[in-house]
N, C-alpha and C. Protein backbone atom coordinates (compact mmCIF):
# COMPACT_ATOMS: atom_id res chain seq x y z
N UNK A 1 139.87 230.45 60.74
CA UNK A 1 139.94 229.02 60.61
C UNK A 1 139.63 228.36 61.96
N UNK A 2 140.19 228.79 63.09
CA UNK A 2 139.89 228.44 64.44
C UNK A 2 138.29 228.20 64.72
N UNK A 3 137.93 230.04 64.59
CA UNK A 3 136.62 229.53 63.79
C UNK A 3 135.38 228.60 64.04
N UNK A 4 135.96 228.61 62.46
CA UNK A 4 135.23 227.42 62.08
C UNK A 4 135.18 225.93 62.54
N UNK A 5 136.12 225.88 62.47
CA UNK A 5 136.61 224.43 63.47
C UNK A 5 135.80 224.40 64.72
N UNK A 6 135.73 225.58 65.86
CA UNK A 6 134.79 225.32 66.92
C UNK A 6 133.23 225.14 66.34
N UNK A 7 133.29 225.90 65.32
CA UNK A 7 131.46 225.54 64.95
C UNK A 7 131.31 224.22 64.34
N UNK A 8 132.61 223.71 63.57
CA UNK A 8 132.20 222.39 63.31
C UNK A 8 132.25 221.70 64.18
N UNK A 9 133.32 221.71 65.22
CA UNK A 9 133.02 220.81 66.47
C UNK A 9 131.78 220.53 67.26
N UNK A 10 131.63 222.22 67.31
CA UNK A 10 130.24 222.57 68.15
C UNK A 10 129.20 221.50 67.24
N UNK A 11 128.78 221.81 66.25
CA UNK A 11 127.93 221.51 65.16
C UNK A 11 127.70 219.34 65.28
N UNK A 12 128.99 219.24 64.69
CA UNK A 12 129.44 217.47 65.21
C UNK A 12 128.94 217.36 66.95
N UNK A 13 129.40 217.96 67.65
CA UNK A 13 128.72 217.49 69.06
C UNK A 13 127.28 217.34 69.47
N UNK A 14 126.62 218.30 68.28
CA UNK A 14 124.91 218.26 68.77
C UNK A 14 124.20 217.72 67.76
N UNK A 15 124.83 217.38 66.45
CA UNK A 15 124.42 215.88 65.80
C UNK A 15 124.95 214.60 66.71
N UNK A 16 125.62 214.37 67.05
CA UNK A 16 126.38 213.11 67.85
C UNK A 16 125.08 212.72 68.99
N UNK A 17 124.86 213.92 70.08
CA UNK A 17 123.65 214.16 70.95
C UNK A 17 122.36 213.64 69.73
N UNK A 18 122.51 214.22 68.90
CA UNK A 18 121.22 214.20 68.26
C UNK A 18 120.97 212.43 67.84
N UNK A 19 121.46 211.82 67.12
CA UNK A 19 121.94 210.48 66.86
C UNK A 19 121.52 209.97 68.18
N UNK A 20 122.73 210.24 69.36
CA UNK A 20 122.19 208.92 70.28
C UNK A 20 121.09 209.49 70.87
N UNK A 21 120.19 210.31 71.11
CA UNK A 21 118.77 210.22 71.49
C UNK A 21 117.80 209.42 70.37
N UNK A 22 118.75 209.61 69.69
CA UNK A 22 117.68 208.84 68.58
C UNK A 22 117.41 207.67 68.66
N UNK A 23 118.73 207.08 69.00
CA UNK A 23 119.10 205.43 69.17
C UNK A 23 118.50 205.00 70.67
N UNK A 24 118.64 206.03 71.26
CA UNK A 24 117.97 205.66 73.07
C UNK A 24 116.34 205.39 72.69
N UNK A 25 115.83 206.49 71.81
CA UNK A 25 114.06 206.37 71.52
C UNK A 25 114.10 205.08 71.20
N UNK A 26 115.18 204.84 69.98
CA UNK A 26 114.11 203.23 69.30
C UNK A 26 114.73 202.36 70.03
N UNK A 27 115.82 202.41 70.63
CA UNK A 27 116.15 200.65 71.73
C UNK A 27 115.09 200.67 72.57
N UNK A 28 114.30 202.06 73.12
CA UNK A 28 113.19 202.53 74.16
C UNK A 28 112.15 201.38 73.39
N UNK A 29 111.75 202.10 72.53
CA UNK A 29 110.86 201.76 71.14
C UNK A 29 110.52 200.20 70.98
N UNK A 30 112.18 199.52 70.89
CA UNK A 30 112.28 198.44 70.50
C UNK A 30 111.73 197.85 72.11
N UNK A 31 112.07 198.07 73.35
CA UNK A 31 112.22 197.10 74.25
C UNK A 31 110.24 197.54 74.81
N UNK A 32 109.67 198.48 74.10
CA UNK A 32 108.46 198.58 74.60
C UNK A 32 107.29 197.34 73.52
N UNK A 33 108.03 197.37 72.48
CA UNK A 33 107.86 196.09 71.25
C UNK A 33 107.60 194.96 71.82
N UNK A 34 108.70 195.11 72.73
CA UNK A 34 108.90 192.79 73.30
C UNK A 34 108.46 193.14 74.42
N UNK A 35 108.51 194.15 75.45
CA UNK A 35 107.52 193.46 76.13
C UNK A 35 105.94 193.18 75.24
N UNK A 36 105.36 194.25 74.97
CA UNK A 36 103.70 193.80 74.50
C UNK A 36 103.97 192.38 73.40
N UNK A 37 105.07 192.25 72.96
CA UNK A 37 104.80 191.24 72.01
C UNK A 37 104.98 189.92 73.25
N UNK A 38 105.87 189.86 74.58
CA UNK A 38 105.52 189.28 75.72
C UNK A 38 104.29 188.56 75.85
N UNK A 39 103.80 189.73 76.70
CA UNK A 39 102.15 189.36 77.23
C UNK A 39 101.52 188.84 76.01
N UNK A 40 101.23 189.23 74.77
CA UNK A 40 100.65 188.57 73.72
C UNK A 40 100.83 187.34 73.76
N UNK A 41 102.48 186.78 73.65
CA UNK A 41 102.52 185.36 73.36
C UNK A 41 101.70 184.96 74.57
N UNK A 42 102.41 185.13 75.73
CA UNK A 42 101.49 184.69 77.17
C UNK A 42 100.33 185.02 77.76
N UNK A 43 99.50 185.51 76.63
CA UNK A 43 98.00 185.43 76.55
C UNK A 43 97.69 184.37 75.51
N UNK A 44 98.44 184.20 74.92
CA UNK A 44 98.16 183.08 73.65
C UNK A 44 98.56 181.72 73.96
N UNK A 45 99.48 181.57 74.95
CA UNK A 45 99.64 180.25 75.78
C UNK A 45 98.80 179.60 76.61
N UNK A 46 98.33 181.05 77.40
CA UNK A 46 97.00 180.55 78.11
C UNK A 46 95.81 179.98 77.46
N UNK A 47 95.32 180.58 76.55
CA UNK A 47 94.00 180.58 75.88
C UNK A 47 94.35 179.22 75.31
N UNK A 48 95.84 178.61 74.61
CA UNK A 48 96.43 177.32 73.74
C UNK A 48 95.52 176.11 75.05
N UNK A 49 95.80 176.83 76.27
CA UNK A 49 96.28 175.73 77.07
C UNK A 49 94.90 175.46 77.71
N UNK A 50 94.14 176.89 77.80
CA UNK A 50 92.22 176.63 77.89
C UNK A 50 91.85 175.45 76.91
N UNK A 51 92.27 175.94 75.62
CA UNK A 51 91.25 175.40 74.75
C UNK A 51 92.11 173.46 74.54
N UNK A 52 93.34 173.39 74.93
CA UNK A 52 93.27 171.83 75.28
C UNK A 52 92.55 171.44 76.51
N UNK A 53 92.03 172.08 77.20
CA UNK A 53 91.61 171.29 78.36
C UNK A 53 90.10 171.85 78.11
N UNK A 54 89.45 172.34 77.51
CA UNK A 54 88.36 172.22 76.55
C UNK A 54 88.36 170.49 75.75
N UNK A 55 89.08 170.71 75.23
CA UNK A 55 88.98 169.67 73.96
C UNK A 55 89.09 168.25 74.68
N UNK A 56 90.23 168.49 75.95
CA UNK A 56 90.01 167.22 76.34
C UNK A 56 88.83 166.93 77.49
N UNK A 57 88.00 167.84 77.76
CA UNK A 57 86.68 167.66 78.73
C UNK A 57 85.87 167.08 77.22
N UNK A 58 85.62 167.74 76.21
CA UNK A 58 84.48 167.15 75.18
C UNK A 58 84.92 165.69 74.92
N UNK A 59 85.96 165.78 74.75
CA UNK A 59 86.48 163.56 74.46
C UNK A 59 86.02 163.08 76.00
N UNK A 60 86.47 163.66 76.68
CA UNK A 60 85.63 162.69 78.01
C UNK A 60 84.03 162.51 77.80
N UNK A 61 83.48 164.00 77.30
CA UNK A 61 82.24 164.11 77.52
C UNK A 61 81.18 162.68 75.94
N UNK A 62 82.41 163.04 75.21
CA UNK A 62 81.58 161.98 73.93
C UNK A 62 81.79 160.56 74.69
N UNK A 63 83.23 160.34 75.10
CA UNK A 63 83.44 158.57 75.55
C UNK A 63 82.22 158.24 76.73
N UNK A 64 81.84 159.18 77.48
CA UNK A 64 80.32 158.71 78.39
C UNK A 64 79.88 158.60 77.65
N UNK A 65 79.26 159.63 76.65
CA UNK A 65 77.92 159.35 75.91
C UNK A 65 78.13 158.20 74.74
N UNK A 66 78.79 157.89 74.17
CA UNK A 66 78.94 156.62 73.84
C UNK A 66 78.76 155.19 74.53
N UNK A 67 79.15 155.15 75.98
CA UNK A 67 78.77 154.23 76.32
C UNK A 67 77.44 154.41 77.39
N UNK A 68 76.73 155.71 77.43
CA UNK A 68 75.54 155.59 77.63
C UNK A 68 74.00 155.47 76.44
N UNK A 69 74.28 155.76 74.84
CA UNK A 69 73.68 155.20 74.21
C UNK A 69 73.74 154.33 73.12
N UNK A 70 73.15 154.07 72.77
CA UNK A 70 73.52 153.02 71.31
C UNK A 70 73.32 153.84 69.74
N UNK A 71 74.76 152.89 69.93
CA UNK A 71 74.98 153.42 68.04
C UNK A 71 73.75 152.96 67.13
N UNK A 72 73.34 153.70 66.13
CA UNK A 72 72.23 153.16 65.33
C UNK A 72 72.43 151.33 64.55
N UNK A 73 74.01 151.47 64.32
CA UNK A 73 74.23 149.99 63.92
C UNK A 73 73.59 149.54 64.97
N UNK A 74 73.88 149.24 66.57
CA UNK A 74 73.65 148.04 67.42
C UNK A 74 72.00 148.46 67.43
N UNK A 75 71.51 149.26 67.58
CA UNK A 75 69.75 149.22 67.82
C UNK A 75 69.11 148.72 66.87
N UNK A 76 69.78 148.93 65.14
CA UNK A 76 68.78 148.06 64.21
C UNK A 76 69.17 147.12 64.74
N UNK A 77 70.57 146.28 65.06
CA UNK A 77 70.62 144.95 65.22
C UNK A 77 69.70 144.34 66.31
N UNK A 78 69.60 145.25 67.28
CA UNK A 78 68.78 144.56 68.35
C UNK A 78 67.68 144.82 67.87
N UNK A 79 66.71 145.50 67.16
CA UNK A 79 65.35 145.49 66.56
C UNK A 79 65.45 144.56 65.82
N UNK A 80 66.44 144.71 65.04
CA UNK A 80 66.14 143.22 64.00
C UNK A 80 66.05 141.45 64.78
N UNK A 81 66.24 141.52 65.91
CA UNK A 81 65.89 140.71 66.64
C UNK A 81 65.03 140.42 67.44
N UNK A 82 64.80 141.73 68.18
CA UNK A 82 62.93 141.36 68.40
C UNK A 82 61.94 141.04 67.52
N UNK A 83 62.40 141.78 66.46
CA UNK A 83 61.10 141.68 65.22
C UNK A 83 61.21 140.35 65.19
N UNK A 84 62.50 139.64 65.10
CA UNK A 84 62.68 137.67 64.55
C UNK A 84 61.89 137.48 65.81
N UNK A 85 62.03 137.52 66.87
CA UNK A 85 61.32 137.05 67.95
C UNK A 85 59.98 137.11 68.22
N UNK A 86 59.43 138.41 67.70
CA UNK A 86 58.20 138.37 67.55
C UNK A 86 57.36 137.51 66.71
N UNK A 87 57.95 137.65 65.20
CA UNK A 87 57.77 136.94 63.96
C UNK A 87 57.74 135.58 64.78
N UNK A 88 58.63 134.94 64.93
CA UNK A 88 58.91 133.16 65.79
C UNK A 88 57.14 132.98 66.52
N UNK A 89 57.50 133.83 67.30
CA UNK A 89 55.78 133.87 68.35
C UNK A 89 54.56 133.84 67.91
N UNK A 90 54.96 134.59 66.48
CA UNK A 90 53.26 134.60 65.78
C UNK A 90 53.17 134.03 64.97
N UNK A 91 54.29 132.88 64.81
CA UNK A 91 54.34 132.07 64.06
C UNK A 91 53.59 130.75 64.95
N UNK A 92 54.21 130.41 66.45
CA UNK A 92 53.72 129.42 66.95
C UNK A 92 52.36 129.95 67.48
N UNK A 93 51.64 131.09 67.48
CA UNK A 93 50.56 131.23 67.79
C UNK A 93 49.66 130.78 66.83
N UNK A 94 50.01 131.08 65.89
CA UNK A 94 49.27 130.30 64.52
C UNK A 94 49.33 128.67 64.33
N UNK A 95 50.18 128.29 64.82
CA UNK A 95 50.43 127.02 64.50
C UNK A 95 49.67 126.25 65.56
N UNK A 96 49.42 127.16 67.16
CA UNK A 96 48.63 126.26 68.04
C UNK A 96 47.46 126.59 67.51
N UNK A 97 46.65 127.27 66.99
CA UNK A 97 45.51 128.07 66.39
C UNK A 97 45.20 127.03 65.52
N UNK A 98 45.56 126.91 64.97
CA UNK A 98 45.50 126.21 63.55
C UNK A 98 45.49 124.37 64.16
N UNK A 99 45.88 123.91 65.49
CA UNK A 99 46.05 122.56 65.31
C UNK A 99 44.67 122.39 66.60
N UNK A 100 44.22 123.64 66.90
CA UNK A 100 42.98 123.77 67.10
C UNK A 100 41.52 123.60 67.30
């Protein structure tokens, strides 16, 4: 009976060993997890933080070009006003022509 008792002891002591290596691998396991899941997020912050200062160089870059060309509304409007102006002119060219 004595024994047995040392082999179960024995036996219980090198499952017990066995268990906490086990538990040391995956806390190992686990803490090799968060770091890479770490750097991930803080590669993903960076790139967040590129691509706003992307986005806000293109809004700078449209608000110049907006006020360096004209919207198609304002150019018909200003064509549609030379054309009246022209029209007006070849109107009084005719009219001095004509009194002639």
């Amino acid at each position: 009976m004595a024994q047995t008792d040392a082999n179960r002891s024995i036996f219980e002591r090198h499952l017990q060993t066995g268990i906490q290596l086990l538990l040391v691998a995956l806390l190992g396991w686990a803490g090799l997890k968060l770091v890479t899941l770490g750097e991930n997020t803080a590669v993903l912050r960076e790139r967040l933080v590129y691509q706003g200062e992307q986005i806000q160089s293109l809004r700078r870059e449209l608000r110049d070009w907006s006020e360096l060309y004209y919207r198609k509304s304002d150019a018909t409007r200003e064509i549609s006003g030379i054309k009246e102006s022209m029209q007006d002119l070849e109107n009084r060219v005719t009219d001095l022509e004509s009194d002639s």
